[in-house]
C-alpha atoms as a PDB file:
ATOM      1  CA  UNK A   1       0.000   0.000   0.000  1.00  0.00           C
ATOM      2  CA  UNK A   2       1.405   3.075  -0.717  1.00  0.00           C
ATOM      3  CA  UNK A   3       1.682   6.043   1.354  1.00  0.00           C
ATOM      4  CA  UNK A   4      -0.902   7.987  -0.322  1.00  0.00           C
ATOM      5  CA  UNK A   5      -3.629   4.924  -0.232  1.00  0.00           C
ATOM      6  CA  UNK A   6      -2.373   4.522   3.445  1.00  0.00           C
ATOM      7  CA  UNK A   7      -3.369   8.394   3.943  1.00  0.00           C
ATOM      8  CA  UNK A   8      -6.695   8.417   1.690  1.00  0.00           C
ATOM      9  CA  UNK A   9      -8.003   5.191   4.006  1.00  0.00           C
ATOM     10  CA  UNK A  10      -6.826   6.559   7.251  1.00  0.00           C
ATOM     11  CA  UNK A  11      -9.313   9.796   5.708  1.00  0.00           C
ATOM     12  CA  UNK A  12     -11.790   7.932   5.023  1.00  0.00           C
ATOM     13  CA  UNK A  13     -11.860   6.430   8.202  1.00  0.00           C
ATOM     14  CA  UNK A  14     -11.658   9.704  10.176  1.00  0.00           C
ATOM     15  CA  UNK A  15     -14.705  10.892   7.985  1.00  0.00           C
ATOM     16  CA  UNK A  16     -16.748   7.871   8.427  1.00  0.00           C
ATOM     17  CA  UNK A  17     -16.009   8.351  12.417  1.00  0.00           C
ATOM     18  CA  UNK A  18     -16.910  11.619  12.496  1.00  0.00           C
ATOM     19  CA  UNK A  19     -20.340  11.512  11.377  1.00  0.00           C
ATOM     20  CA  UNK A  20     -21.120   8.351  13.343  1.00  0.00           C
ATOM     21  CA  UNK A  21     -19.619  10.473  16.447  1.00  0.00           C
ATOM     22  CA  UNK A  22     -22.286  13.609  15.490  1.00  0.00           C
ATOM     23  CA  UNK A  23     -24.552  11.521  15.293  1.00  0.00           C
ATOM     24  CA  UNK A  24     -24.655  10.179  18.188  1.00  0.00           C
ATOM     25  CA  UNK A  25     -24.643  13.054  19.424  1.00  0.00           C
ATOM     26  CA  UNK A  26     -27.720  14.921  17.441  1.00  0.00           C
ATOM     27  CA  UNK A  27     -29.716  11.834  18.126  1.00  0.00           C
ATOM     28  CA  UNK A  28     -29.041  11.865  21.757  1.00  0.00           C
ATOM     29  CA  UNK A  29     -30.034  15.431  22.072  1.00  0.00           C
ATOM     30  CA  UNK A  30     -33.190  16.116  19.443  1.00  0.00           C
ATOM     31  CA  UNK A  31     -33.680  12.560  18.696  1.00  0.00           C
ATOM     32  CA  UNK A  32     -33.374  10.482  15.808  1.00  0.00           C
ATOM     33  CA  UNK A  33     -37.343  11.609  14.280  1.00  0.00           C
ATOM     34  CA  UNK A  34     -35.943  15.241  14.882  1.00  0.00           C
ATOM     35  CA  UNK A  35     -32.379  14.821  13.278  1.00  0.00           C
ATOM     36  CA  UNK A  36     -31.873  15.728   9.737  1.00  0.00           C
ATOM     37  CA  UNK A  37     -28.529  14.917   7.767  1.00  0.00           C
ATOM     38  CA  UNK A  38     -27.923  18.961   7.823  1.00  0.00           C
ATOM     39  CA  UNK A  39     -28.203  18.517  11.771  1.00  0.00           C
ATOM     40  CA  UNK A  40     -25.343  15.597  11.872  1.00  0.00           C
ATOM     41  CA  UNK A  41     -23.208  17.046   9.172  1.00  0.00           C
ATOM     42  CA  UNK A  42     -23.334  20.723  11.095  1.00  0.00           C
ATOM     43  CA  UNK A  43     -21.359  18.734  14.109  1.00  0.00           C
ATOM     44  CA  UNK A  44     -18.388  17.758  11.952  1.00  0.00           C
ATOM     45  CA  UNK A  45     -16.380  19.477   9.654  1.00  0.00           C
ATOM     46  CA  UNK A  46     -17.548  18.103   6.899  1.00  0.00           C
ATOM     47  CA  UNK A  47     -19.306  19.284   3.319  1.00  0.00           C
ATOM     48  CA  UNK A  48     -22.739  18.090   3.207  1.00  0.00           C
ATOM     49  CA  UNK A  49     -21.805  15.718  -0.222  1.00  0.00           C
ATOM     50  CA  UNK A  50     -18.794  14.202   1.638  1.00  0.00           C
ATOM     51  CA  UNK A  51     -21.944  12.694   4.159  1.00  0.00           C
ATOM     52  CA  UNK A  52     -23.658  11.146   0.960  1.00  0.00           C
ATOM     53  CA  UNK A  53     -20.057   9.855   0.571  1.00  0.00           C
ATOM     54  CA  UNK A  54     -20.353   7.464   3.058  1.00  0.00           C
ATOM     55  CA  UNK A  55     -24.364   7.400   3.951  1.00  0.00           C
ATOM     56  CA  UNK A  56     -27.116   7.577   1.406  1.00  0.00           C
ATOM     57  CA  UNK A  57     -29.336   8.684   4.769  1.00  0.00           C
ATOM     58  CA  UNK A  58     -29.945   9.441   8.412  1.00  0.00           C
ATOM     59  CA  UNK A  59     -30.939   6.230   8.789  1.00  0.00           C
ATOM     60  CA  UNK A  60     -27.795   3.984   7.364  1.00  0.00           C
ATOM     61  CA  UNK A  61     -26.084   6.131   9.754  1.00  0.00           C
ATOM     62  CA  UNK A  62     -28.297   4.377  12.958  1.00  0.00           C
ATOM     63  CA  UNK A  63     -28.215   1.285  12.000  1.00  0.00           C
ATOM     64  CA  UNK A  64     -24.441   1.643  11.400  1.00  0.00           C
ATOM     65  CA  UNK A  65     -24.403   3.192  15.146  1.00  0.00           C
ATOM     66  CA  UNK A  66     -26.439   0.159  16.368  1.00  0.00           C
ATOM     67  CA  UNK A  67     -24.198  -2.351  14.636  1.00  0.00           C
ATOM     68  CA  UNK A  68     -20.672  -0.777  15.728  1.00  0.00           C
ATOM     69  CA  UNK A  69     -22.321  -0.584  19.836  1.00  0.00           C
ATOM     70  CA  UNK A  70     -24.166  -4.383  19.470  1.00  0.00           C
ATOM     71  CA  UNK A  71     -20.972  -5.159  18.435  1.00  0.00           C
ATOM     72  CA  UNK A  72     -18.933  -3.788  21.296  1.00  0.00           C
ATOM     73  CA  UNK A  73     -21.677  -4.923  23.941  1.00  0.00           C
ATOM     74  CA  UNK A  74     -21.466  -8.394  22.546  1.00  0.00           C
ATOM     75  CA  UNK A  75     -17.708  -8.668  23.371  1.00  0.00           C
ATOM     76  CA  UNK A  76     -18.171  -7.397  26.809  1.00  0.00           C
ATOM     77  CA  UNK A  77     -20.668  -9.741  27.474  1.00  0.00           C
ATOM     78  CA  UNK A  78     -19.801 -12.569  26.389  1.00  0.00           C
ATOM     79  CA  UNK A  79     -16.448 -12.186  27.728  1.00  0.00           C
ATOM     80  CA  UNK A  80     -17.861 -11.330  31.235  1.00  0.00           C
ATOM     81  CA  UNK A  81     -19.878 -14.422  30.947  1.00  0.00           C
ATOM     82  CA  UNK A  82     -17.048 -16.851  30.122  1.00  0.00           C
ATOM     83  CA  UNK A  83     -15.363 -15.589  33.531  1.00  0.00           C
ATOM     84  CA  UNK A  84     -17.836 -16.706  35.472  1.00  0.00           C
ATOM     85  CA  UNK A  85     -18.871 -20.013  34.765  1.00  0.00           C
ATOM     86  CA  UNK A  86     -18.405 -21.275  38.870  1.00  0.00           C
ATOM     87  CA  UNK A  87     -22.085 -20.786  39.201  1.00  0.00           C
ATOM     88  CA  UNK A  88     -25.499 -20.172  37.744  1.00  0.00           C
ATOM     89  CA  UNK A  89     -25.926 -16.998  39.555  1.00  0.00           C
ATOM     90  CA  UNK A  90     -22.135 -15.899  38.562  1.00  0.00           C
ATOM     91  CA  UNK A  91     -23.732 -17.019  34.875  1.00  0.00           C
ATOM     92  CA  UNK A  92     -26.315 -14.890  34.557  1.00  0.00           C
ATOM     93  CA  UNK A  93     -25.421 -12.281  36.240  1.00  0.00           C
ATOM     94  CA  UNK A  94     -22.144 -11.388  34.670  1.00  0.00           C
ATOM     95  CA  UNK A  95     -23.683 -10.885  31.628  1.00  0.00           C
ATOM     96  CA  UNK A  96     -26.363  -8.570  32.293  1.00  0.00           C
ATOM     97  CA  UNK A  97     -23.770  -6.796  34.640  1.00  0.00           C
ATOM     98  CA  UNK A  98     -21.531  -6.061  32.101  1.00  0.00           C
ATOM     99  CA  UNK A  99     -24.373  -5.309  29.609  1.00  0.00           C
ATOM    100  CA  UNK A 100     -25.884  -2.802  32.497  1.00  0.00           C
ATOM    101  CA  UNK A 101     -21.896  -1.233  32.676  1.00  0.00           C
ATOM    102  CA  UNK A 102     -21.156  -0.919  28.957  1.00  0.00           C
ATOM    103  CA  UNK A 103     -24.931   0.882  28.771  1.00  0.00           C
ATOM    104  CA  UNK A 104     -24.714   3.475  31.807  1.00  0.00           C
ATOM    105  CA  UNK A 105     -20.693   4.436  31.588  1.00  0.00           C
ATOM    106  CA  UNK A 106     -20.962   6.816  28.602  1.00  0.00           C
ATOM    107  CA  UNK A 107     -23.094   9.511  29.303  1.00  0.00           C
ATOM    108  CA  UNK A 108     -23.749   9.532  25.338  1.00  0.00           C
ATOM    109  CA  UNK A 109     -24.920   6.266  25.044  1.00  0.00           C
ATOM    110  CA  UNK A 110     -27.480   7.539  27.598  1.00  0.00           C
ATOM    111  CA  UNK A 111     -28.584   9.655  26.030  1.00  0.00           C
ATOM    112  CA  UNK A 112     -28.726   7.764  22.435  1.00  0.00           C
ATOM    113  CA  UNK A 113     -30.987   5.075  23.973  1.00  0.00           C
ATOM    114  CA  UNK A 114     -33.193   7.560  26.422  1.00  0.00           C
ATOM    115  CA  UNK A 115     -34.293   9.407  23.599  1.00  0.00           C
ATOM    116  CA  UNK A 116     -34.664   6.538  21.081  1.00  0.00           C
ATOM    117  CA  UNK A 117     -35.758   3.638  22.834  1.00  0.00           C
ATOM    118  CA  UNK A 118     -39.421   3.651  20.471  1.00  0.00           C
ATOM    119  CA  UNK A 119     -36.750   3.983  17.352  1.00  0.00           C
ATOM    120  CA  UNK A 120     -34.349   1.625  18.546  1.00  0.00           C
ATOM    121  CA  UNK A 121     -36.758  -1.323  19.626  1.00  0.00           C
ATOM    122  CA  UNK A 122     -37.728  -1.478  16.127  1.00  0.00           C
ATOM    123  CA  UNK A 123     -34.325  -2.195  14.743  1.00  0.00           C
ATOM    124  CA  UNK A 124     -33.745  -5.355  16.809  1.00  0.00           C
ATOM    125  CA  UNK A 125     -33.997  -7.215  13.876  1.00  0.00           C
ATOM    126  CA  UNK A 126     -30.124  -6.286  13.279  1.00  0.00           C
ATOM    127  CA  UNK A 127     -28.084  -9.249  12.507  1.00  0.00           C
ATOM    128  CA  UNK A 128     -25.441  -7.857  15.186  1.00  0.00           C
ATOM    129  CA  UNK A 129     -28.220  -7.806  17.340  1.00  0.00           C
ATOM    130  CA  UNK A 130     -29.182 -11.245  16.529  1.00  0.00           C
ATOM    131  CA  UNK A 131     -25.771 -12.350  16.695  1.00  0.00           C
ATOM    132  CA  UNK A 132     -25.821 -11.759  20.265  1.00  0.00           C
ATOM    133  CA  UNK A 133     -28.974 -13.816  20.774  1.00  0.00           C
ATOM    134  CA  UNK A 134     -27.429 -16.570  19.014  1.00  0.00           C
ATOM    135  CA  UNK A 135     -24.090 -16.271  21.257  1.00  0.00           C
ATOM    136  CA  UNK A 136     -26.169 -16.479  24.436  1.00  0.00           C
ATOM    137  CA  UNK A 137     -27.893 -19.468  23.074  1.00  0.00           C
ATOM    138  CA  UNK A 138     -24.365 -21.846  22.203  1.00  0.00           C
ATOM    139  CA  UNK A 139     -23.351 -20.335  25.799  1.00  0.00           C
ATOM    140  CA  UNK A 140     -26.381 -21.741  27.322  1.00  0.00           C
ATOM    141  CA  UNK A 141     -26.032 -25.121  25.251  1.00  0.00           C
ATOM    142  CA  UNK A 142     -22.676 -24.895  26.765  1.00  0.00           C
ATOM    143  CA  UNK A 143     -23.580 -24.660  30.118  1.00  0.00           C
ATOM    144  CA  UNK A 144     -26.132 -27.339  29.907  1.00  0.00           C
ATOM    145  CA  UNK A 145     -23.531 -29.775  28.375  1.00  0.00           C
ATOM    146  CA  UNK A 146     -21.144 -29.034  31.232  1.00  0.00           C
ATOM    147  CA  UNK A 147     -23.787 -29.609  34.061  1.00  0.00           C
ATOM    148  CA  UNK A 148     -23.390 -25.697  35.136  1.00  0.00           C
ATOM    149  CA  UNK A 149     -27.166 -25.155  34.166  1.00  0.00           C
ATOM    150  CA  UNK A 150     -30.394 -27.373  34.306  1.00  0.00           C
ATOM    151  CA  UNK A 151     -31.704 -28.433  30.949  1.00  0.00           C
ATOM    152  CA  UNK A 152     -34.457 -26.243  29.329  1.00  0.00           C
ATOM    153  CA  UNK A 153     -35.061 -24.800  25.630  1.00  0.00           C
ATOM    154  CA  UNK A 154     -31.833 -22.494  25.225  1.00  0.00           C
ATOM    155  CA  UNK A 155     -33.501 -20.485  22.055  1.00  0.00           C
ATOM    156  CA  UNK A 156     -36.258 -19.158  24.149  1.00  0.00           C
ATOM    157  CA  UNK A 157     -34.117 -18.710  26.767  1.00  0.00           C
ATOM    158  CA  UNK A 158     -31.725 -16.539  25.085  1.00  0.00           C
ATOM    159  CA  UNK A 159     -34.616 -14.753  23.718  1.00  0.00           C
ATOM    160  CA  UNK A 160     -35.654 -14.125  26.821  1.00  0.00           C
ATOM    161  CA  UNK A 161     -32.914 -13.258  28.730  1.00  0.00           C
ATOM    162  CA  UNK A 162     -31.758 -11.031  25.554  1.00  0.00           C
ATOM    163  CA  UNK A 163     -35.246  -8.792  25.799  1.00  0.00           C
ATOM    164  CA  UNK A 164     -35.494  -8.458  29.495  1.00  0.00           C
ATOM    165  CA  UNK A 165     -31.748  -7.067  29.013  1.00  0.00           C
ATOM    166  CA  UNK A 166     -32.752  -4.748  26.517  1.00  0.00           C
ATOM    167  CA  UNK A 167     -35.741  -3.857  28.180  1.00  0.00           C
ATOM    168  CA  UNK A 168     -34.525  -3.380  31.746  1.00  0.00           C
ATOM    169  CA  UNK A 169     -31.638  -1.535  30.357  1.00  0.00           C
ATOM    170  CA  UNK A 170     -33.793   1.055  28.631  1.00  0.00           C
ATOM    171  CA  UNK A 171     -35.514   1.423  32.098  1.00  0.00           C
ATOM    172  CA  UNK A 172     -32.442   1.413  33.140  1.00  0.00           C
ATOM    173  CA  UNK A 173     -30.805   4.604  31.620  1.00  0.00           C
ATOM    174  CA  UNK A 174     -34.418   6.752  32.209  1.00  0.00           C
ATOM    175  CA  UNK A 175     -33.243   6.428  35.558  1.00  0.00           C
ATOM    176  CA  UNK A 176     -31.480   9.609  36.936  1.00  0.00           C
ATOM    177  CA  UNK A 177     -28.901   8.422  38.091  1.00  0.00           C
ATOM    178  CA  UNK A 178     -28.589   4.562  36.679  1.00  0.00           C
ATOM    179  CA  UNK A 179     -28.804   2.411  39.141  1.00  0.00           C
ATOM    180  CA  UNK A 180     -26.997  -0.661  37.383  1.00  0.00           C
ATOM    181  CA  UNK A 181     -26.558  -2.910  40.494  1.00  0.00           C
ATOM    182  CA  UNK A 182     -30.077  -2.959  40.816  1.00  0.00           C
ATOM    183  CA  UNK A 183     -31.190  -3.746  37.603  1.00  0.00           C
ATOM    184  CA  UNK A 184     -29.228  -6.614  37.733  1.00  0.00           C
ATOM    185  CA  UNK A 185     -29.956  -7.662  40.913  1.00  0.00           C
ATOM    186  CA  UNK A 186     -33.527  -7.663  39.664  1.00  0.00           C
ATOM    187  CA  UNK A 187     -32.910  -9.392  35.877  1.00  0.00           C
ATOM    188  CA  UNK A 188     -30.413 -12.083  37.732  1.00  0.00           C
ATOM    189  CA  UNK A 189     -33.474 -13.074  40.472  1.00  0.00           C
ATOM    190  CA  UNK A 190     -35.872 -13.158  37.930  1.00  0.00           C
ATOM    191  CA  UNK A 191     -33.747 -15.778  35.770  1.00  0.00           C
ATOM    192  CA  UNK A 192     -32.192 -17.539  38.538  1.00  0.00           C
ATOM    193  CA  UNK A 193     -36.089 -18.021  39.346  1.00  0.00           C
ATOM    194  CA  UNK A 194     -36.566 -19.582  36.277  1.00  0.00           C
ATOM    195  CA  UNK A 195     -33.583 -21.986  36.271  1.00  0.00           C
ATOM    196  CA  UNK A 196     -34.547 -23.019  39.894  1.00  0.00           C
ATOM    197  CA  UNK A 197     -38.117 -24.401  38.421  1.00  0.00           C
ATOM    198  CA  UNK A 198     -36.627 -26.352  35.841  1.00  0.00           C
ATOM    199  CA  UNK A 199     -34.557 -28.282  37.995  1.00  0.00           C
END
């Protein structure tokens, strides 16, 4: 690659950042029905064509915003999950814990969700969103294999255990301030609930 390609991607990049980054923004603050391209593109600086660049519309630009943070709540997730396998109640509650956490931390993200939650329940359709559900379910399988969790149907399971995080986490940041130990308190007595009836 040569040092000009090098510069023109690391550009690109920047650009591509920078709107996502205003946007987050606009749509935290008027709200994603509110927003208009002109609203995101006045936050960078950016033409208005270099946007079209990169999004044909305001709403690529949230569904690339829910994609990028499903993706980075995934990791956390899962990865909070795997380190704490010892018990059913470490199981399930790492995971909403660190979902809870990664929500509440950036006082953006707070904001993004608070003022979207009608705009962003109907996008949960999102394969990265999926993906998570699907992660949750092998992890379940997992667990069941292993002994670590009482049989039961893992797909509904995930399903559920995905919603009532998404759900409770919405709840969650309308909260001044979030109170993320008890939402999980809440979500992890609620499943471990469930979990004792099916032994």
């Amino acid at each position: 690659m040569s040092a000009t390609t090098g510069k023109r991607q690391r550009t690109k990049l920047a650009n591509r950042e920078a709107i996502l980054r205003a946007a987050v923004d606009v749509f935290g603050q008027i709200g994603y029905g509110a927003a208009t391209v002109r609203d995101i593109v006045r936050r960078t600086d950016l033409a208005t064509g270099t946007f079209y660049n990169y999004f044909p519309d305001k709403e690529s630009v949230l569904r690339a915003l829910v994609d990028e943070l499903a993706r980075d709540a995934r990791v956390r997730v899962h990865e909070a999950r795997m380190a704490a396998t010892d018990s059913i109640e470490g199981f399930v509650s790492a995971g909403f814990r660190a979902y809870f956490e990664w929500l509440a931390e950036d006082r953006r993200r707070v904001a993004l969700v608070r003022r979207n939650a009608g705009t962003l329940r109907t996008m949960f359709d999102q394969p990265t969103i999926g993906a998570g559900t699907y992660e949750l379910e092998a992890d379940l399988r997992a667990a069941v294999a292993s002994g670590a969790l009482p049989p039961h149907d893992a797909e509904l399971m995930a399903a559920a255990m995905v919603g009532a995080a998404l759900e409770v986490g919405t709840r969650l940041v309308e909260r001044d301030p979030p109170d993320v130990e008890a939402a999980v308190v809440f979500v992890t007595d609620v499943f471990l609930g469930a979990f004792d009836r099916l032994r």
